[in-house]
Protein backbone atom coordinates (compact mmCIF):
# COMPACT_ATOMS: atom_id res chain seq x y z
CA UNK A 1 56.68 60.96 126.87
CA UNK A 2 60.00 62.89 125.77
CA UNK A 3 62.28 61.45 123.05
CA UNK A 4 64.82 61.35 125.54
CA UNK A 5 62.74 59.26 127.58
CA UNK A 6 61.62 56.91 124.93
CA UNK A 7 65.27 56.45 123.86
CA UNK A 8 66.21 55.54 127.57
CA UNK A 9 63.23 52.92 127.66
CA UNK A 10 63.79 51.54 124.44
CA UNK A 11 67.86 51.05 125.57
CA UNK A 12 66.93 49.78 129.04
CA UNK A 13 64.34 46.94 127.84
CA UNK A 14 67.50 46.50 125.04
CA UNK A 15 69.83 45.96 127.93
CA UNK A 16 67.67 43.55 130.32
CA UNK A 17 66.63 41.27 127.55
CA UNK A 18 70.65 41.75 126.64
CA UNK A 19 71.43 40.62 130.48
CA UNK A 20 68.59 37.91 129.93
CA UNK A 21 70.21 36.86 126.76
CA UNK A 22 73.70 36.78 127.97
CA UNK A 23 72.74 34.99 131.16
CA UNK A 24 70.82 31.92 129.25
CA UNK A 25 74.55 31.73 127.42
CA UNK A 26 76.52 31.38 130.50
CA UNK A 27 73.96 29.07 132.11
CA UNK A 28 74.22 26.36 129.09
CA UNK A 29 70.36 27.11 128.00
CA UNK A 30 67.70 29.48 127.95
CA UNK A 31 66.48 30.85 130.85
CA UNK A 32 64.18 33.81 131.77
CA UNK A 33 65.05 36.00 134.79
CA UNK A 34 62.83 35.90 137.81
CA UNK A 35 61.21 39.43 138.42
CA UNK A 36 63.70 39.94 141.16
CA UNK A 37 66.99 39.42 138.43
CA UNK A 38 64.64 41.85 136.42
CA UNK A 39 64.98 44.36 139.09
CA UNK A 40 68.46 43.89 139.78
CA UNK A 41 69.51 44.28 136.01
CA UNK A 42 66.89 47.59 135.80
CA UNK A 43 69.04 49.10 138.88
CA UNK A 44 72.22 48.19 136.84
CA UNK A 45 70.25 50.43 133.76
CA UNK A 46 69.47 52.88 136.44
CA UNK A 47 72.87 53.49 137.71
CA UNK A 48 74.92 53.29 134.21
CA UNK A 49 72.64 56.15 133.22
CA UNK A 50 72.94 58.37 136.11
CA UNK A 51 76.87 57.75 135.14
CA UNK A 52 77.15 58.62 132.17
CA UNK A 53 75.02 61.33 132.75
CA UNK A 54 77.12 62.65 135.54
CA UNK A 55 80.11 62.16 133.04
CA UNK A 56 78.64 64.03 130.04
CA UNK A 57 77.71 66.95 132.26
CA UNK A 58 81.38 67.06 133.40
CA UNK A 59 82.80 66.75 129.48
CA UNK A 60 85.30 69.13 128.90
CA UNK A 61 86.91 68.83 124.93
CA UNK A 62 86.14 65.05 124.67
CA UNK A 63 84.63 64.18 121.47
CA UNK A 64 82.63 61.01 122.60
CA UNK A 65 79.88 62.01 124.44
CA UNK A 66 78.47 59.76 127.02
CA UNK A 67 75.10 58.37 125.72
CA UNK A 68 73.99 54.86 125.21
CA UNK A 69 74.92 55.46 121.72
CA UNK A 70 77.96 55.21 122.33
CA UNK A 71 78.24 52.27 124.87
CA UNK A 72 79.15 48.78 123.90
CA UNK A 73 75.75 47.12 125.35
CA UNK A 74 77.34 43.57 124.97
CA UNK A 75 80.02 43.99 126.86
CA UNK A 76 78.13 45.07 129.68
CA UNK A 77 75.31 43.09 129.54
CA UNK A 78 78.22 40.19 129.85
CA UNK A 79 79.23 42.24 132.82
CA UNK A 80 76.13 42.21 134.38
CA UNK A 81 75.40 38.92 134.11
CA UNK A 82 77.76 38.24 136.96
CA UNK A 83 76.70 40.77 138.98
CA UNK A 84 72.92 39.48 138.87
CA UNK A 85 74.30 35.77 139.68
CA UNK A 86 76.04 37.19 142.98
CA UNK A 87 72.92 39.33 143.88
CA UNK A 88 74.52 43.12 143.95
CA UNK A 89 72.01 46.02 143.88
CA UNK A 90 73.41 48.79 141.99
CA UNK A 91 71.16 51.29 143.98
CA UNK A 92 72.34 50.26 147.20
CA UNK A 93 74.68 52.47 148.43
CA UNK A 94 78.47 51.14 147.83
CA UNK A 95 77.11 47.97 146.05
CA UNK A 96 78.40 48.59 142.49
CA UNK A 97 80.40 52.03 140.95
CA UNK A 98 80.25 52.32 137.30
CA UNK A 99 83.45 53.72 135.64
CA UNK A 100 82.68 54.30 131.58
CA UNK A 101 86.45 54.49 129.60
CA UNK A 102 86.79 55.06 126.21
CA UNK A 103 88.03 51.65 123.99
CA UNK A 104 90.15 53.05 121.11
CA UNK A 105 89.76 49.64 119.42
CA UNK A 106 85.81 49.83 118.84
CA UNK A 107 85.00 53.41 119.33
CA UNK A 108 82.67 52.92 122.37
CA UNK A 109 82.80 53.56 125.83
CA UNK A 110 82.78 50.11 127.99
CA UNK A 111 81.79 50.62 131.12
CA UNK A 112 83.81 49.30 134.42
CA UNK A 113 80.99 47.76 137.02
CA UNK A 114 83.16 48.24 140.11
CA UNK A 115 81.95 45.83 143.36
CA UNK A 116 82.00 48.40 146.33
CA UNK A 117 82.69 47.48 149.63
CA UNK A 118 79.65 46.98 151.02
CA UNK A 119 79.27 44.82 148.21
CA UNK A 120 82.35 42.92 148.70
CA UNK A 121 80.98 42.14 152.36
CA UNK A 122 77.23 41.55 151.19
CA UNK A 123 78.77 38.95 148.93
CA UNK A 124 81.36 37.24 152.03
CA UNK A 125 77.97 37.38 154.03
CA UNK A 126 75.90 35.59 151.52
CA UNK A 127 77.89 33.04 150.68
CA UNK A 128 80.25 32.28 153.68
CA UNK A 129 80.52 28.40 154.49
CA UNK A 130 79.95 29.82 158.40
CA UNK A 131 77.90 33.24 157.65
CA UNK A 132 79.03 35.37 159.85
CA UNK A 133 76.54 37.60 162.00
CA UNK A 134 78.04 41.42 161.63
CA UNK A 135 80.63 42.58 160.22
CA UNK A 136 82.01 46.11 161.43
CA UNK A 137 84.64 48.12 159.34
CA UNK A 138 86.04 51.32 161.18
CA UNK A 139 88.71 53.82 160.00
CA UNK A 140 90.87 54.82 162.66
CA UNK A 141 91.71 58.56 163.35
CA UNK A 142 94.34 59.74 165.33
CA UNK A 143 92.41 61.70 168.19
CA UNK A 144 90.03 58.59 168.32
CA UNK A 145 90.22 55.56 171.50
CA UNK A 146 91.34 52.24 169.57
CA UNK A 147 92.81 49.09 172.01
CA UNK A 148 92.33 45.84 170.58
CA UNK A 149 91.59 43.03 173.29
CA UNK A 150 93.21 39.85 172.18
CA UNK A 151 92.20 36.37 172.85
CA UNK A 152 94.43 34.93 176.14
CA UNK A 153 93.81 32.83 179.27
CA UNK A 154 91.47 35.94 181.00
CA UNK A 155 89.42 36.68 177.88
CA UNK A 156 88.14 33.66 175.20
CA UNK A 157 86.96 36.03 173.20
CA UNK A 158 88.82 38.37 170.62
CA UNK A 159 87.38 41.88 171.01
CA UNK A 160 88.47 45.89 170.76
CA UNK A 161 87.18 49.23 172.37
CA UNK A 162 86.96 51.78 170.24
CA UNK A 163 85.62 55.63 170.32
CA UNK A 164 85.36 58.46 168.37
CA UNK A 165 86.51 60.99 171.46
CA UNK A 166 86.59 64.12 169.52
CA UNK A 167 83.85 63.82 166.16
CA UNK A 168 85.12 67.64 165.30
CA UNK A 169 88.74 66.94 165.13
CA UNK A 170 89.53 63.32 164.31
CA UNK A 171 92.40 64.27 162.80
CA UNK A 172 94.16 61.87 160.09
CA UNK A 173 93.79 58.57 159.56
CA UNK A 174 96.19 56.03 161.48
CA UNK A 175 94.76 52.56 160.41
CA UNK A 176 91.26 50.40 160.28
CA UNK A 177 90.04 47.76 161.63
CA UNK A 178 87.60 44.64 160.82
CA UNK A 179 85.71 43.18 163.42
CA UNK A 180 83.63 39.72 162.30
CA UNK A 181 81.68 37.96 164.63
CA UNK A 182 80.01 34.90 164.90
CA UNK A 183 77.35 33.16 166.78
CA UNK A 184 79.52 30.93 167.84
CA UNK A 185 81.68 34.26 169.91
CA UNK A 186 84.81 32.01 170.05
CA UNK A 187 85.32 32.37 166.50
CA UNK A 188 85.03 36.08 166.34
CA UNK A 189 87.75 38.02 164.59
CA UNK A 190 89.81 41.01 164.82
CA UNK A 191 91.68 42.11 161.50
CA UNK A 192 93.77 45.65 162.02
CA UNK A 193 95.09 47.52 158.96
CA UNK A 194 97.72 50.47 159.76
CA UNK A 195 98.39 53.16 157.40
CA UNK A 196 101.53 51.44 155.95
CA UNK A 197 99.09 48.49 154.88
CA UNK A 198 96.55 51.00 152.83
CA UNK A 199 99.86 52.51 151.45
CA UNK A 200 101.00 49.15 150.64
CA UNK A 201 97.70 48.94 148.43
CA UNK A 202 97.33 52.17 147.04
CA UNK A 203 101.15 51.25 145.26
CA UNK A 204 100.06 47.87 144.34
CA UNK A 205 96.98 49.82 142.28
CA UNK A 206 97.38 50.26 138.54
CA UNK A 207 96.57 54.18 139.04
CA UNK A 208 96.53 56.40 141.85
CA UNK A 209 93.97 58.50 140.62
CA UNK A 210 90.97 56.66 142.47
CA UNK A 211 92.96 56.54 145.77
CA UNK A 212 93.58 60.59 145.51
CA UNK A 213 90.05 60.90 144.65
CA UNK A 214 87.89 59.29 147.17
CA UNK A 215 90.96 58.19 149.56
CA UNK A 216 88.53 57.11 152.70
CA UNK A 217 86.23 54.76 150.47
CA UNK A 218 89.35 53.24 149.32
CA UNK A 219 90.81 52.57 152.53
CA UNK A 220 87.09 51.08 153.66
CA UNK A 221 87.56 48.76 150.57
CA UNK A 222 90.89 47.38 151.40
CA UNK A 223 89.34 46.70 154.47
CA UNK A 224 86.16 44.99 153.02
CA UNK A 225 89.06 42.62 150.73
CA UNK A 226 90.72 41.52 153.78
CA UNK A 227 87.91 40.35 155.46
CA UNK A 228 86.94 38.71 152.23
CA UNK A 229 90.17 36.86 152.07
CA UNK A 230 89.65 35.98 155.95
CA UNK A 231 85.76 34.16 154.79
CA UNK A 232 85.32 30.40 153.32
CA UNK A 233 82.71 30.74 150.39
CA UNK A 234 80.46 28.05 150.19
CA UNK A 235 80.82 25.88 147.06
CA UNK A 236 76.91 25.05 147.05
CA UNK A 237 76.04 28.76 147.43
CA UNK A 238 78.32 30.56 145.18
CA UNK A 239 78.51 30.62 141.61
CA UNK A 240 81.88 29.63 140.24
CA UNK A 241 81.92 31.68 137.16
CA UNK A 242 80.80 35.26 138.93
CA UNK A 243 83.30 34.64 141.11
CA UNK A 244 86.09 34.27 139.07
CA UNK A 245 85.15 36.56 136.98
CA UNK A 246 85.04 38.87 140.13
CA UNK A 247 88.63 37.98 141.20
CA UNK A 248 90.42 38.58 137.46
CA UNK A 249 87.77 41.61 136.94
CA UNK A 250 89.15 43.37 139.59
CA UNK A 251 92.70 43.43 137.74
CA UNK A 252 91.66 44.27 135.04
CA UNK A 253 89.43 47.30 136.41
CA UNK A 254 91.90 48.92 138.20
CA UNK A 255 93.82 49.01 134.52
CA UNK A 256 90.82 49.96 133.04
CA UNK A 257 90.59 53.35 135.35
CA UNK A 258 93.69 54.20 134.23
CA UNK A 259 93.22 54.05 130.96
CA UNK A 260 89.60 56.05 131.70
CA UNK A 261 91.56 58.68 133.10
CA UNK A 262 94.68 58.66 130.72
CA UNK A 263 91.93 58.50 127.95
CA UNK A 264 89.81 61.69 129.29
CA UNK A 265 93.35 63.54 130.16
CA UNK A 266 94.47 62.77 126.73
CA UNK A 267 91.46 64.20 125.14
CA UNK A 268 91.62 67.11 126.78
CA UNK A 269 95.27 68.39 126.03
CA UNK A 270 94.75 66.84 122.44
CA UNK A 271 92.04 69.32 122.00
CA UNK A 272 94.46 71.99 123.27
CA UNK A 273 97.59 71.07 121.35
CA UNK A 274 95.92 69.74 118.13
CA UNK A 275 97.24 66.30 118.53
CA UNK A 276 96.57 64.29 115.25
CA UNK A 277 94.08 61.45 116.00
CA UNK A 278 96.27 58.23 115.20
CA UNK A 279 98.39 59.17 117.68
CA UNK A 280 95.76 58.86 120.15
CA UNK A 281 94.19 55.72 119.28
CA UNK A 282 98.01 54.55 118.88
CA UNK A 283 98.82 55.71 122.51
CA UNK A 284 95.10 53.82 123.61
CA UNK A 285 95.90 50.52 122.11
CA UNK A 286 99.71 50.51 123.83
CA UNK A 287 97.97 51.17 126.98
CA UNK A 288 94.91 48.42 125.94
CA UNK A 289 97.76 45.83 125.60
CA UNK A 290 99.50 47.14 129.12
CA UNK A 291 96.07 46.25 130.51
CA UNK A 292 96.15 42.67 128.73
CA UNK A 293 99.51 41.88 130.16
CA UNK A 294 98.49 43.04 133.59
CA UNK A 295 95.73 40.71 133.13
CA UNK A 296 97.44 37.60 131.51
CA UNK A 297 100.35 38.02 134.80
CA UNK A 298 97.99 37.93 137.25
CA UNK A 299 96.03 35.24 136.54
CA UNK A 300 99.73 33.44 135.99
CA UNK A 301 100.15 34.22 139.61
CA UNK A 302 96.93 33.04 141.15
CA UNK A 303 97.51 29.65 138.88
CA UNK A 304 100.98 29.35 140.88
CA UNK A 305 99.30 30.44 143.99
CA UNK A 306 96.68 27.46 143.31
CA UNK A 307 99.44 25.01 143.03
CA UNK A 308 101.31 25.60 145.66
CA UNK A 309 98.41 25.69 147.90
CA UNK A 310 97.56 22.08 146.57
CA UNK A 311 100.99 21.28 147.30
CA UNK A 312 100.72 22.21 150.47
CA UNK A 313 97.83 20.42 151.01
CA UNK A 314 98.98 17.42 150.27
CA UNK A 315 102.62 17.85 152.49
CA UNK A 316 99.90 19.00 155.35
CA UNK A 317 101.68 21.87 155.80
CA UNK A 318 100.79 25.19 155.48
CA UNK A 319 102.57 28.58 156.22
CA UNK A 320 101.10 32.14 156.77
CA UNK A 321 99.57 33.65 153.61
CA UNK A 322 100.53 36.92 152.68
CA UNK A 323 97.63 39.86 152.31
CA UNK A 324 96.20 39.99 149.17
CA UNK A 325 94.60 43.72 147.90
């Protein structure tokens, strides 16, 4: 066996019985994964190290590199914890992205596990009050068929016709659509996104960057969030803690990409210009605290949100809710 190998054995056992560890903690005692929350944490290994492989490979002037050296193992293991409670598969395709960002204030990379879309809908499938039995996301091009067939006195049943008329020459995106359906077919559901609404959510985003970069998978995630918002979770099923922890993480990821690619950017030109270092790790902790504050003001707004809907619930009254991204 290679060193390299050996070192990326020794970290991964490190990093499950870290997961293991962290998971007892959370749980209020110890407890000892089953072999399939074994698997699920290995995956996790699996994909962070393809990351920051991928990353290292595309270094260019950062001093950091990206080896488990240099990753703070706690705070991911923490990380993964939730992730393991709500079942993601980090080699499943769109489950989990992992973002690594450099943290001025400890000198380590953390890294960012970032719930996909098909994650986002594995978890409103798995732990919907009324499961639903498919859920269909399409983008919407403008050479393609869409017509969405509302519910009315002709037709119980919500439904849409849509085809892709020319595959070649789809030409831009116009909008997306959810479809959710049910065994019960009356409560099927159609949920159409235009252009303005991705827009809407690509502003709302603490950096642009991701949107620029992989603009389709972002619009399929907005998607994915509104349907989430559109499912009851089961209180029996789903854990409490991973799930908050999934709502406020998602805040404070989108900060946390900006300060990955502020922090990468910043390296770069230092490098060019001869920046001193204290101005970097200065610049890094103003942005750390932006991130905080971002964090600390949304979950200020979700406690108002809470209230009011309690309010409301006791007035029996209830108005339309805007879209949350």
């Amino acid at each position: 066996m290679s060193e390299d190998k050996k070192k990326n054995t020794a970290v991964s056992v490190r990093f499950v019985g870290e997961v293991e560890r962290q998971f007892g903690q959370e749980m209020g005692n110890d407890i000892v994964f089953s072999d399939h929350q074994k698997k699920l944490a290995q995956h996790l290994f699996l994909k962070a190290d393809s990351a920051l492989k991928e990353f290292e490979s595309k270094r260019n002037g950062s001093k950091t590199p990206y080896t488990w050296e240099n990753v703070n193992i706690k705070n991911l293991a923490l990380d993964a914890v939730h992730k393991v409670n709500l079942g993601l598969d980090a080699l499943m395709k769109n489950h989990i992205h992992v973002i690594p960002y450099f943290n001025g204030k400890n000198k380590k990379y953390d890294l960012d596990l970032q719930t996909g879309f098909k994650g986002l809908l594995y978890i409103a499938q798995k732990y919907a009050l009324n499961p639903p039995k498919k859920i269909v996301i399409e983008l919407v091009h403008e050479n393609d068929h869409f017509k969405p067939l509302k519910s009315n006195f002709q037709r119980e049943v919500e439904a849409y016709e849509f085809e892709v008329e020319n595959p070649f020459n789809r030409g831009k995106v116009i909008g997306g659509f959810a479809y959710i359906q049910y065994e019960d077919s009356s409560k099927n559901e159609l949920l159409i996104l235009t252009e303005e609404d991705f827009q809407k959510a690509r502003d709302a985003a603490k950096t642009k960057a991701i949107w620029d970069a992989w603009p389709e998978k972002m619009r399929y995630k907005t998607i994915a969030r509104r349907v989430s918002d559109k499912i009851d979770l089961d209180p029996e099923k789903v854990n409490a803690q991973s799930m908050i922890h999934e709502e406020t993480g998602s805040v404070e990821a989108e900060a946390n990409r900006e300060i990955a690619e502020n922090a990468n950017s910043q390296t770069i030109d230092i490098e060019a210009e001869e920046e001193e270092p204290d101005a970097i790790e200065e610049q890094l902790d103003r942005e750390m605290d932006k991130v905080e504050e971002a964090i600390d003001e949304r979950q200020s707004e979700r406690k108002e949100e809470q209230e009011s809907e309690k309010q409301l619930g006791a007035t029996g009254t209830e108005g339309p809710r805007e879209p949350s991204f």
